[in-house]
C-alpha atoms as a PDB file:
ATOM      1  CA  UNK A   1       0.000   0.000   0.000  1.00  0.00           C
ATOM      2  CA  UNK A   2       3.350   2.828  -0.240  1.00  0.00           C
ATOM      3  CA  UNK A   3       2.773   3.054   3.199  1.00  0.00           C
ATOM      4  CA  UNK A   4       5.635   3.362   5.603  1.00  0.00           C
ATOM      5  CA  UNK A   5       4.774   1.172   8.755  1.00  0.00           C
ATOM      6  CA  UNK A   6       5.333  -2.372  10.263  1.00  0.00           C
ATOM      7  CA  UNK A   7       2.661  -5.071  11.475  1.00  0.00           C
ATOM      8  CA  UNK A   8       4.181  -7.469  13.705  1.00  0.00           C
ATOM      9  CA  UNK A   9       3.050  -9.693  16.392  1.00  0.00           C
ATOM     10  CA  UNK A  10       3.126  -8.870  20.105  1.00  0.00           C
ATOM     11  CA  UNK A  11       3.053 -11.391  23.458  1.00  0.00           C
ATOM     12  CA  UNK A  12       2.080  -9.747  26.276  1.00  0.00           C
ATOM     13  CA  UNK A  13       2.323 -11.236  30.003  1.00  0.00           C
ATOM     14  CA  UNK A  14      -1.507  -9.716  30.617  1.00  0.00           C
ATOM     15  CA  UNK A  15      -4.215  -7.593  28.977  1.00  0.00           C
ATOM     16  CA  UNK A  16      -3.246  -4.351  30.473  1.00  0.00           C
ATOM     17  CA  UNK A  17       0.266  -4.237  28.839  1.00  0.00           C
ATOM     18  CA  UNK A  18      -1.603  -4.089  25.500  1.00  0.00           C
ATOM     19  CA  UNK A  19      -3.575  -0.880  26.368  1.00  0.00           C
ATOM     20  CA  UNK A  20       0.072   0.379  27.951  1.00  0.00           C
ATOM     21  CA  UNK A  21       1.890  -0.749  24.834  1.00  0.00           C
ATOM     22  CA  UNK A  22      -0.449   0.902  22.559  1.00  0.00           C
ATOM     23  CA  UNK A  23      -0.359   4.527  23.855  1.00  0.00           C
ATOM     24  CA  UNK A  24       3.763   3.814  24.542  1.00  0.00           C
ATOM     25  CA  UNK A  25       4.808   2.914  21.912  1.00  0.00           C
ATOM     26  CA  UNK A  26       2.520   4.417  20.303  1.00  0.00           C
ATOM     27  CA  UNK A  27       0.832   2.322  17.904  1.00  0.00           C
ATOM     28  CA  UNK A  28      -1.710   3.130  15.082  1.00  0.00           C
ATOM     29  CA  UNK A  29      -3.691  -0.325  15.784  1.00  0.00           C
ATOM     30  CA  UNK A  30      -3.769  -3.494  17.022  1.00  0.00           C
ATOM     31  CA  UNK A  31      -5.688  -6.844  15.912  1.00  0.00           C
ATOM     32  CA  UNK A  32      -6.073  -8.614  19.176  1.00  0.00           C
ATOM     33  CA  UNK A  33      -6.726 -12.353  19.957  1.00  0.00           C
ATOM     34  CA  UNK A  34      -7.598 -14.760  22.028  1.00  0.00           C
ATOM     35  CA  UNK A  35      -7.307 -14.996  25.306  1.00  0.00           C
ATOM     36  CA  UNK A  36      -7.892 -11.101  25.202  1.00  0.00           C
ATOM     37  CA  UNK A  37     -10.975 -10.602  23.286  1.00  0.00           C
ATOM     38  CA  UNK A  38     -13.383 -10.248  25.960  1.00  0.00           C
ATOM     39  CA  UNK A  39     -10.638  -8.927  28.718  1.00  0.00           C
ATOM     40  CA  UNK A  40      -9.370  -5.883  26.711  1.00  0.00           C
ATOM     41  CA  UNK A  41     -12.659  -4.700  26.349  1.00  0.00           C
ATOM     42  CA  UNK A  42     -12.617  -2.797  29.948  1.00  0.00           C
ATOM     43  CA  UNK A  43      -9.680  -0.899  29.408  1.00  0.00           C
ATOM     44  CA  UNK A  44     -10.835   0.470  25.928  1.00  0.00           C
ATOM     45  CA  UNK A  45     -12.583   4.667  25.733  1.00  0.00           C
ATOM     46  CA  UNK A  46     -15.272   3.175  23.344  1.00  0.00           C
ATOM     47  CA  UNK A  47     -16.360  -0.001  21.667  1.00  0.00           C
ATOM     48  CA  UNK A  48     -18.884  -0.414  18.699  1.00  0.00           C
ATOM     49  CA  UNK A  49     -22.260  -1.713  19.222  1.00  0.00           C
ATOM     50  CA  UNK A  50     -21.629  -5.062  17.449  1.00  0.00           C
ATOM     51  CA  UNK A  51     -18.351  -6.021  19.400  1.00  0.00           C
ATOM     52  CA  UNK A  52     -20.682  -5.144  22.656  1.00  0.00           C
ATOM     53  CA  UNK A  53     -23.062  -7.429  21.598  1.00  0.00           C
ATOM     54  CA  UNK A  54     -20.411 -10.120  20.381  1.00  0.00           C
ATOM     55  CA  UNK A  55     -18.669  -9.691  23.654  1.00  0.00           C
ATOM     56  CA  UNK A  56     -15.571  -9.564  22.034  1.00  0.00           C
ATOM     57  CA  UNK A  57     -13.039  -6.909  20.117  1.00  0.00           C
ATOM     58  CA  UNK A  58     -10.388  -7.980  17.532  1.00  0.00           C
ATOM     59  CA  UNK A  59      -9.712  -4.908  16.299  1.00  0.00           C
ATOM     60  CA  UNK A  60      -8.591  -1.461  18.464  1.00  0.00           C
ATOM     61  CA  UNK A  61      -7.552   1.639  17.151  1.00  0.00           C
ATOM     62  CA  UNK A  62      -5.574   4.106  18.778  1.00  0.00           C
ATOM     63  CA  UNK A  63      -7.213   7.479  18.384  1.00  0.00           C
ATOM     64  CA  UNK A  64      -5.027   9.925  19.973  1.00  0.00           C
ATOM     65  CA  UNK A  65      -4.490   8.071  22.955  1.00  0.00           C
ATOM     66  CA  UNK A  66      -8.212   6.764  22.540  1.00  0.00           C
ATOM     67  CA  UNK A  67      -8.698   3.268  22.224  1.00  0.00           C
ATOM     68  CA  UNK A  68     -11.375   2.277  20.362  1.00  0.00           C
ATOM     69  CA  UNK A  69     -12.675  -1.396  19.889  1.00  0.00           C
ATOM     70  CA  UNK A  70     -14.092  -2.941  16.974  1.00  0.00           C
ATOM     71  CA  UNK A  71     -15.231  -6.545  15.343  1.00  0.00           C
ATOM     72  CA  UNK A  72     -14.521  -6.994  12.395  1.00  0.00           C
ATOM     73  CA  UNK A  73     -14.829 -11.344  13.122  1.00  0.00           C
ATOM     74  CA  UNK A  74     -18.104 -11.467  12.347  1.00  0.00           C
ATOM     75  CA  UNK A  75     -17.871  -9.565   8.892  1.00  0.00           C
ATOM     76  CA  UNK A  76     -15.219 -12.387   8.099  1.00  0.00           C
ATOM     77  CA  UNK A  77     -17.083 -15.386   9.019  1.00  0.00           C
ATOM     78  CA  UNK A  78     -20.580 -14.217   6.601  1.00  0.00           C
ATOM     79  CA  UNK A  79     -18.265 -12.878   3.928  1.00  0.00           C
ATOM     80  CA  UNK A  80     -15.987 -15.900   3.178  1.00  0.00           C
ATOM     81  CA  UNK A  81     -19.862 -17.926   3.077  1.00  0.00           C
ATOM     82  CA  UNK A  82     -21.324 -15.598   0.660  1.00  0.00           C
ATOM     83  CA  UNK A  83     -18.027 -15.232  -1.552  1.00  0.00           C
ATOM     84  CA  UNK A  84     -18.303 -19.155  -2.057  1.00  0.00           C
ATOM     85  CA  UNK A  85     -21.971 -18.691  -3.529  1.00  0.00           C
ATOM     86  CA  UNK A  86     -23.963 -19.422  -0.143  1.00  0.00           C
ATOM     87  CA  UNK A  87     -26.788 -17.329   0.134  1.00  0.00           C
ATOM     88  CA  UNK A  88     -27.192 -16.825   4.163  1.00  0.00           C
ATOM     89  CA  UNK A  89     -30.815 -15.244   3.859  1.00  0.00           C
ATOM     90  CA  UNK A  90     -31.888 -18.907   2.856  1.00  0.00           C
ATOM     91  CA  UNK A  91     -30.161 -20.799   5.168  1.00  0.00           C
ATOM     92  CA  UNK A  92     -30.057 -22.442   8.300  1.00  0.00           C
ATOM     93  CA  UNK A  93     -27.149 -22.418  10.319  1.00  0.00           C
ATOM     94  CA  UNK A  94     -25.009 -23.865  13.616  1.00  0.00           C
ATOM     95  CA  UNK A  95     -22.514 -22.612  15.086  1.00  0.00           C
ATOM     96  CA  UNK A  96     -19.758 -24.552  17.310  1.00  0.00           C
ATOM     97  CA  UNK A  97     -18.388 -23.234  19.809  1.00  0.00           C
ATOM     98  CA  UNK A  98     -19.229 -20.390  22.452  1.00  0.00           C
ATOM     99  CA  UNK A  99     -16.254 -18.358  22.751  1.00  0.00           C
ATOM    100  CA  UNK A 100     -15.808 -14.768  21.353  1.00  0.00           C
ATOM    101  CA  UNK A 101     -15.220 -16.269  17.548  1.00  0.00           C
ATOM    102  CA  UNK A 102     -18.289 -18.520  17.735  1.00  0.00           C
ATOM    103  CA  UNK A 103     -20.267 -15.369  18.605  1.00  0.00           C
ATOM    104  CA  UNK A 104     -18.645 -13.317  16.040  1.00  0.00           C
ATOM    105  CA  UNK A 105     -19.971 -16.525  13.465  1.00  0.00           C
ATOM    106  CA  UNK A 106     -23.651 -15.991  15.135  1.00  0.00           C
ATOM    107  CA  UNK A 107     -24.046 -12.416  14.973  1.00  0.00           C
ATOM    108  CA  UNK A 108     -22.620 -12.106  11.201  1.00  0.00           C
ATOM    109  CA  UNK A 109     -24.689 -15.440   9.993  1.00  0.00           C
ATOM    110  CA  UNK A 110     -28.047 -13.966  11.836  1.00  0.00           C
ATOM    111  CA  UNK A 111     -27.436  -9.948  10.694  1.00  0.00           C
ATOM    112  CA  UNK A 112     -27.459 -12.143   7.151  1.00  0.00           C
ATOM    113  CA  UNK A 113     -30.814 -12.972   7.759  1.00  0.00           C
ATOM    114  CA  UNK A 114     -29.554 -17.020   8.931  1.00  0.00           C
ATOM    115  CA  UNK A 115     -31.359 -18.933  11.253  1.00  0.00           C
ATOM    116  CA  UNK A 116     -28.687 -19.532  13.771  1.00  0.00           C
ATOM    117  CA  UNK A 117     -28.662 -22.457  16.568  1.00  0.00           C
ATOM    118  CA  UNK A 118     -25.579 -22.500  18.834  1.00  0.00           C
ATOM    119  CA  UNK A 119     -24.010 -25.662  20.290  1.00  0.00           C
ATOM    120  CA  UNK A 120     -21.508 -25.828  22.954  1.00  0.00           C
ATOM    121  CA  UNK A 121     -19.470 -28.899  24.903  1.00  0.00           C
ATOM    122  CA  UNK A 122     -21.311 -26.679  28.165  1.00  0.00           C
ATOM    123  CA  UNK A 123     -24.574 -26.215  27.477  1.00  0.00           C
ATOM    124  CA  UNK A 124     -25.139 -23.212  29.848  1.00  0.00           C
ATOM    125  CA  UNK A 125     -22.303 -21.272  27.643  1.00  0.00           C
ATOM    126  CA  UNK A 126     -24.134 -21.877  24.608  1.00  0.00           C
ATOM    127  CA  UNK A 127     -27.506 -20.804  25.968  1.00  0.00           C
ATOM    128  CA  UNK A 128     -25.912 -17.453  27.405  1.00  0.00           C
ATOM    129  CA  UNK A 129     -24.768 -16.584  24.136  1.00  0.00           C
ATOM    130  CA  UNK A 130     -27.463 -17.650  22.315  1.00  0.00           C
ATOM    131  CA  UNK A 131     -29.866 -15.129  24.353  1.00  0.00           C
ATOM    132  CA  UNK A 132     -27.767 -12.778  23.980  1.00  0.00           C
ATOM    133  CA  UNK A 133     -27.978 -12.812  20.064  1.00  0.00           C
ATOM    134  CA  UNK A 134     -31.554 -13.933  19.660  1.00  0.00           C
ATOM    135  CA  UNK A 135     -30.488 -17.365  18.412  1.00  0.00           C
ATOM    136  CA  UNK A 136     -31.182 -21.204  19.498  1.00  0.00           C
ATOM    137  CA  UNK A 137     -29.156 -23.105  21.707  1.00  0.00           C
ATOM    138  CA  UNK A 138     -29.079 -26.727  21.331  1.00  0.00           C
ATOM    139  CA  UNK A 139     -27.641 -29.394  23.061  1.00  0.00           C
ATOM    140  CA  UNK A 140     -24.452 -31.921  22.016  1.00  0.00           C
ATOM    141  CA  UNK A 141     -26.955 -34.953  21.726  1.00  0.00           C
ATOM    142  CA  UNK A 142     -29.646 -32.848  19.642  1.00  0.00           C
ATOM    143  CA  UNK A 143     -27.107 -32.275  17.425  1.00  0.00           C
ATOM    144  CA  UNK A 144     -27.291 -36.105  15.073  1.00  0.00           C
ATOM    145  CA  UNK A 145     -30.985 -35.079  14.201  1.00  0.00           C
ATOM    146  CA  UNK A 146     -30.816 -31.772  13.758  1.00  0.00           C
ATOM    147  CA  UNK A 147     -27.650 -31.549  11.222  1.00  0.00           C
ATOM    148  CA  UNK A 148     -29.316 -33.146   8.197  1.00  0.00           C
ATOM    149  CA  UNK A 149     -31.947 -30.588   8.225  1.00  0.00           C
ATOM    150  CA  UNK A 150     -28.988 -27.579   7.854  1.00  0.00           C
ATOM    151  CA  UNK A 151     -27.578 -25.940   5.230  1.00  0.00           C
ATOM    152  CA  UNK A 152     -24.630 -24.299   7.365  1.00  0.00           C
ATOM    153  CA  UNK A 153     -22.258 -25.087   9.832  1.00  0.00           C
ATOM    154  CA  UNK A 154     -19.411 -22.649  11.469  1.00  0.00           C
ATOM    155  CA  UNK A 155     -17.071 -24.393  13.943  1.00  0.00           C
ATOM    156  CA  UNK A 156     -15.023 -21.933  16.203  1.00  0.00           C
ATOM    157  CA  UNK A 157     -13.554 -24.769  18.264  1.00  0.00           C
ATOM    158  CA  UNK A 158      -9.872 -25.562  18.829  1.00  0.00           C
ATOM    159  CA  UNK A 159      -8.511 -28.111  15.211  1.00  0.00           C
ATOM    160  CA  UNK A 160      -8.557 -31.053  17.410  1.00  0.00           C
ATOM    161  CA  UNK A 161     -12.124 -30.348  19.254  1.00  0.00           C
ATOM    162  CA  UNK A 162     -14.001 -32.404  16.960  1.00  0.00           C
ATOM    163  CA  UNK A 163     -18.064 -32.129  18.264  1.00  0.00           C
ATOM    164  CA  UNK A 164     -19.200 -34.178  15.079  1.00  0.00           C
ATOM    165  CA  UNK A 165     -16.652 -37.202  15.063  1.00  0.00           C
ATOM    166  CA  UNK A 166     -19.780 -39.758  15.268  1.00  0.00           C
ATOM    167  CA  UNK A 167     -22.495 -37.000  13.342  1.00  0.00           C
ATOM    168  CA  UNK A 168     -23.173 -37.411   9.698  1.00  0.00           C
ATOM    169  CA  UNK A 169     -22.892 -34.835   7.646  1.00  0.00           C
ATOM    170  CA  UNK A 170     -24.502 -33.970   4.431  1.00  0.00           C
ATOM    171  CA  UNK A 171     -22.931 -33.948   1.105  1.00  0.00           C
ATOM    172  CA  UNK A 172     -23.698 -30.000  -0.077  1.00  0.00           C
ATOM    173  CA  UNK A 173     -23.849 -28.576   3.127  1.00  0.00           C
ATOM    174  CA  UNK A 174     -21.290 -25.618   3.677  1.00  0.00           C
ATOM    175  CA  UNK A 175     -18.418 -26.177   6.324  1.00  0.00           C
ATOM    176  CA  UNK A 176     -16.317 -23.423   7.538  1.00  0.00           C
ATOM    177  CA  UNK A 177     -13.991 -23.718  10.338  1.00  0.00           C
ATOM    178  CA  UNK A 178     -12.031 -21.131  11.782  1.00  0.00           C
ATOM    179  CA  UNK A 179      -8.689 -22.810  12.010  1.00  0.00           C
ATOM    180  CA  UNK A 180      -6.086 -21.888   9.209  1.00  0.00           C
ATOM    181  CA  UNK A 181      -5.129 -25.288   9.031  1.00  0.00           C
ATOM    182  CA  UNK A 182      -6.527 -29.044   7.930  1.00  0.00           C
ATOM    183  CA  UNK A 183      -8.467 -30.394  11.137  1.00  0.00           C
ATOM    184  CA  UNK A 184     -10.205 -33.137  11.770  1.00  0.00           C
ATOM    185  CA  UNK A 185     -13.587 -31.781  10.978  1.00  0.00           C
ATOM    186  CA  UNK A 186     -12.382 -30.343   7.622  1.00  0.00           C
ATOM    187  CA  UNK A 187     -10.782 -33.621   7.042  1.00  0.00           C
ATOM    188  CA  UNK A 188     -14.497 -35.413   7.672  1.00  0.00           C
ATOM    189  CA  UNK A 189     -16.630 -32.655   5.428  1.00  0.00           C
ATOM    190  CA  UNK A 190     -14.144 -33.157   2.783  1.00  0.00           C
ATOM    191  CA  UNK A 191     -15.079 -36.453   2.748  1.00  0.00           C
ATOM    192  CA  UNK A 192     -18.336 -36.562   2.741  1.00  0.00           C
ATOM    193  CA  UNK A 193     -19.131 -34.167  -0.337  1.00  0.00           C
ATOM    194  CA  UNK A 194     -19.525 -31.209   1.727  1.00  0.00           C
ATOM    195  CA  UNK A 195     -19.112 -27.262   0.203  1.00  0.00           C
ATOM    196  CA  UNK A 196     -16.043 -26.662   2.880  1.00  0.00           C
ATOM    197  CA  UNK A 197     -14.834 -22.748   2.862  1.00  0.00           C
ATOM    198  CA  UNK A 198     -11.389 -22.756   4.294  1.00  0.00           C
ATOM    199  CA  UNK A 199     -11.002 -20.678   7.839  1.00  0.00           C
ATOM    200  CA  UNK A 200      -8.088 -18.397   5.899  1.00  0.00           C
ATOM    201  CA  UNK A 201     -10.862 -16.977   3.604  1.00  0.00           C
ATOM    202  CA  UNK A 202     -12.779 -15.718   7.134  1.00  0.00           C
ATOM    203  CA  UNK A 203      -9.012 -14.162   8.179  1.00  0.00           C
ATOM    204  CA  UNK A 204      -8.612 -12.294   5.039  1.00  0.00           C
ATOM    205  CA  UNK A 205     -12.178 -10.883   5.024  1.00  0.00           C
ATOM    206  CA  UNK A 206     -11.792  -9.773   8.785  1.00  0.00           C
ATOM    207  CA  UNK A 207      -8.361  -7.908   7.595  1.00  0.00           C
ATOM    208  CA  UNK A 208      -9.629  -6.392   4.891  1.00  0.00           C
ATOM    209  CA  UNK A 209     -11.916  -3.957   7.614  1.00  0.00           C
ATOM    210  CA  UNK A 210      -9.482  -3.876  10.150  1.00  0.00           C
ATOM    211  CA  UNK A 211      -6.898  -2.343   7.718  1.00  0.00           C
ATOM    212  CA  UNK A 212      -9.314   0.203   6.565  1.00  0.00           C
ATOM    213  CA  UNK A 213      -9.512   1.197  10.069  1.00  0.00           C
ATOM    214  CA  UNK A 214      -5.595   1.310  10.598  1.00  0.00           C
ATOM    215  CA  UNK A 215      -4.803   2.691   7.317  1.00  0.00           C
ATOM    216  CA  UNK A 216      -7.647   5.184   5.739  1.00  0.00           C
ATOM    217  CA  UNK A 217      -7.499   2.452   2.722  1.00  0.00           C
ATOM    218  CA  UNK A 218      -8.491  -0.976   1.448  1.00  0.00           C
ATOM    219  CA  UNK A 219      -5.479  -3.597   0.632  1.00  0.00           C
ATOM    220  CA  UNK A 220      -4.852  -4.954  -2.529  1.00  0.00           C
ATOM    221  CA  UNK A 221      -6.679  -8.539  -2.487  1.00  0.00           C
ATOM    222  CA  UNK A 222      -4.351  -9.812  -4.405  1.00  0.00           C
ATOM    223  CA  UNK A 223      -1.854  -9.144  -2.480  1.00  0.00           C
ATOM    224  CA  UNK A 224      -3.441 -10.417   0.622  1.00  0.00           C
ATOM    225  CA  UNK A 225      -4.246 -14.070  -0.864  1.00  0.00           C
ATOM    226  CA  UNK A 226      -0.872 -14.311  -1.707  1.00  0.00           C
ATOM    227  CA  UNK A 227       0.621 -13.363   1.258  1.00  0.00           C
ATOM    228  CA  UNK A 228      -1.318 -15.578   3.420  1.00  0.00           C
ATOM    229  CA  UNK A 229      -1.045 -18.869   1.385  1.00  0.00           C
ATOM    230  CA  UNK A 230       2.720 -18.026   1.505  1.00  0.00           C
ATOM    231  CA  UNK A 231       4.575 -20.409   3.896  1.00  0.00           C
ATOM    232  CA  UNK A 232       6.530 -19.165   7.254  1.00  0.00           C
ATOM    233  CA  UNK A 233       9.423 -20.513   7.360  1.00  0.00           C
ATOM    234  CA  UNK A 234      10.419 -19.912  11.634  1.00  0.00           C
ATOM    235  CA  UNK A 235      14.630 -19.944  10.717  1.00  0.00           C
ATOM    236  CA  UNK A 236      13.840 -15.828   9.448  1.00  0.00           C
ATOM    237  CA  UNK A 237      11.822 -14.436  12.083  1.00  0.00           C
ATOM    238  CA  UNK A 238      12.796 -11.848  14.177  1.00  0.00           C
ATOM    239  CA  UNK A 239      12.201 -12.396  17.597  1.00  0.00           C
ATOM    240  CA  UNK A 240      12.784  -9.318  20.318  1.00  0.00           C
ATOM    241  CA  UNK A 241      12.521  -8.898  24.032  1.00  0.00           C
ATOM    242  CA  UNK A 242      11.356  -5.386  24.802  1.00  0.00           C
ATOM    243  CA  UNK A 243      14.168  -3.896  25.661  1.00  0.00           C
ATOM    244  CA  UNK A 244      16.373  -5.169  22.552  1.00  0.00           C
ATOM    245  CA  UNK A 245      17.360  -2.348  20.423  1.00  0.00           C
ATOM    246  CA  UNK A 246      15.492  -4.322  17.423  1.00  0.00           C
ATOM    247  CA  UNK A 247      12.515  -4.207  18.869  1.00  0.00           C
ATOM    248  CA  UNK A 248      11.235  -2.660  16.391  1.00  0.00           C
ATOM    249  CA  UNK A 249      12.282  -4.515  13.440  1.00  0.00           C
ATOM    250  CA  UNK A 250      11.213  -8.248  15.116  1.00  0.00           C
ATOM    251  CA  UNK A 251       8.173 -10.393  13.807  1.00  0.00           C
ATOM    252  CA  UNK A 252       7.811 -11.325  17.448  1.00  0.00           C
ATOM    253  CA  UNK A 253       7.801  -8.732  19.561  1.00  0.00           C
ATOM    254  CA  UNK A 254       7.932 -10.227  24.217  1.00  0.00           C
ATOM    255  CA  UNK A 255       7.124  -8.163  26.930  1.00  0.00           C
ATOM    256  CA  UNK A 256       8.643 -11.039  29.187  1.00  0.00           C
ATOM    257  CA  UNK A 257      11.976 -10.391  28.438  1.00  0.00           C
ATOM    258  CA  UNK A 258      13.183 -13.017  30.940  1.00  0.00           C
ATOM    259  CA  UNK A 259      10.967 -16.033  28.818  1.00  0.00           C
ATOM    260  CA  UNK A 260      11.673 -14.873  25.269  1.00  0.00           C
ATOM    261  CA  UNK A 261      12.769 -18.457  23.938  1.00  0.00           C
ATOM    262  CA  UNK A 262      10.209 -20.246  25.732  1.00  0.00           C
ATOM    263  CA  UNK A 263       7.196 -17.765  24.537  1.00  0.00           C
ATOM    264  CA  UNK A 264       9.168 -17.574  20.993  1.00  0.00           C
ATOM    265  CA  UNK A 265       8.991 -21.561  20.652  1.00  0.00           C
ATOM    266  CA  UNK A 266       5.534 -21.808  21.540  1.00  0.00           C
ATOM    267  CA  UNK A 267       4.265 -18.621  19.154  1.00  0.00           C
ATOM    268  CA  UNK A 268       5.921 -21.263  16.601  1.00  0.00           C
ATOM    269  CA  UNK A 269       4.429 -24.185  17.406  1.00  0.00           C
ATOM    270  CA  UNK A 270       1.192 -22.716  17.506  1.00  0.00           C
ATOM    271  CA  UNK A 271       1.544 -20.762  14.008  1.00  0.00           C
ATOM    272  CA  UNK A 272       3.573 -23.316  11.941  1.00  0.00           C
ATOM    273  CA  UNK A 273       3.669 -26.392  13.975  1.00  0.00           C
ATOM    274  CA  UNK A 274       6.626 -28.575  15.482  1.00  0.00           C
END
């Protein structure tokens, strides 16, 4: 985009040091994940309606030392749908999961015009949330009779929290899971004939809004697909302790200066695996 500024990623030891980092440091923006969707959200000046209502932010913007919180989740999760062909106005949907992505999933899918149900490992979690957002909640052992009958299903769990590992699914029906990567579900919808939307096309069309908000300016998308399907390879990143003098320059950026390895080795595991 010509424009002259850095993205990198940031581990921080707890959820005020973001807040502190961002007004420090400062920085234009942040994309913020889990654990700290929900537990950023009381040290922000503002947050938009739909991230209240989510009860979750993944996207704050640093306003001249006001930090304002955004979603931009659940615009991912009905985008990468409808850019596959599904039409979400006709559709019923479920949703796995009850966590601050699965809720992203359920508000985008029912501002859509979806029928949503919600299903959760704890029920009570999945009831909450579906009150909250005017959908269904249904139970684990509902779930072999009621899949045949939908057209959609969204899982925001972990890649190895499979909920359907003895559920049939239907050939045609749309899959999208939220993890990057092949899971097990993926693995099974493949299988079985199913329309599966891959969870990278949800975290391009969540960027694409969040940059807008960092940079005045949509990316090229292009660009974006390409960078995304490119593979990280872990011996070139640049990983910094706070107070190295590269801090600025890393990939990795740890406020725990005395547990930089250990946080840098698990960042990799997580993002490209052993």
């Amino acid at each position: 985009m010509g424009i002259n500024a850095r993205y990198l990623r940031i581990r921080p030891a707890h959820v005020s040091q973001i807040v502190d980092l961002m007004r420090a440091m400062p920085l234009a923006g942040a994309n913020i994940t889990t654990p700290f969707k929900a537990d950023v959200m009381p040290h922000l000046s503002w947050i938009a309606p739909e991230a209240m209502a989510i009860g979750g932010v993944n996207v704050v913007v640093n306003d001249g030392g006001r930090l304002l919180g955004y979603n931009t989740d659940y615009i991912g999760a009905a985008r990468s749908l409808a850019e596959a062909g599904c039409e979400l106005g006709r559709c019923r949907s479920l949703v796995l999961g009850a966590g601050p992505a699965a809720a992203a999933a359920a508000y985008g899918l029912r501002a859509a015009g979806a029928e949503v149900y919600v299903a959760n490992r704890t029920h009570g979690r999945a009831a909450a949330l579906a009150r909250r957002l005017g959908c269904c909640a249904v139970r684990v052992d509902e779930l072999r009779g009621l899949l045949p009958q939908l057209d959609v299903l969204v899982s925001a769990l972990r890649a190895d929290a499979n909920m359907l590992h003895d559920v049939k699914l239907r050939p045609g029906q749309w899959v999208l899971d939220a993890n990057y990567k092949r899971s097990p579900l993926l693995e099974q919808a493949h299988a079985k004939g199913c329309r599966v939307v891959s969870g990278r096309r949800w975290l391009l069309h969540q960027a694409l809004p969040a940059i807008e908000q960092f940079c005045g300016g949509l990316p090229d998308m292009t660009a974006l697909e390409a960078a995304v399907e490119r593979d990280v390879d872990c011996r070139s990143l640049v990983v910094s302790g706070m107070s190295d003098g590269s801090a600025l320059r890393a990939d990795l950026l740890v406020v725990d200066v005395a547990n930089v390895k250990a946080i840098a080795d698990e960042e990799i595991r997580c993002a490209i695996g052993d």
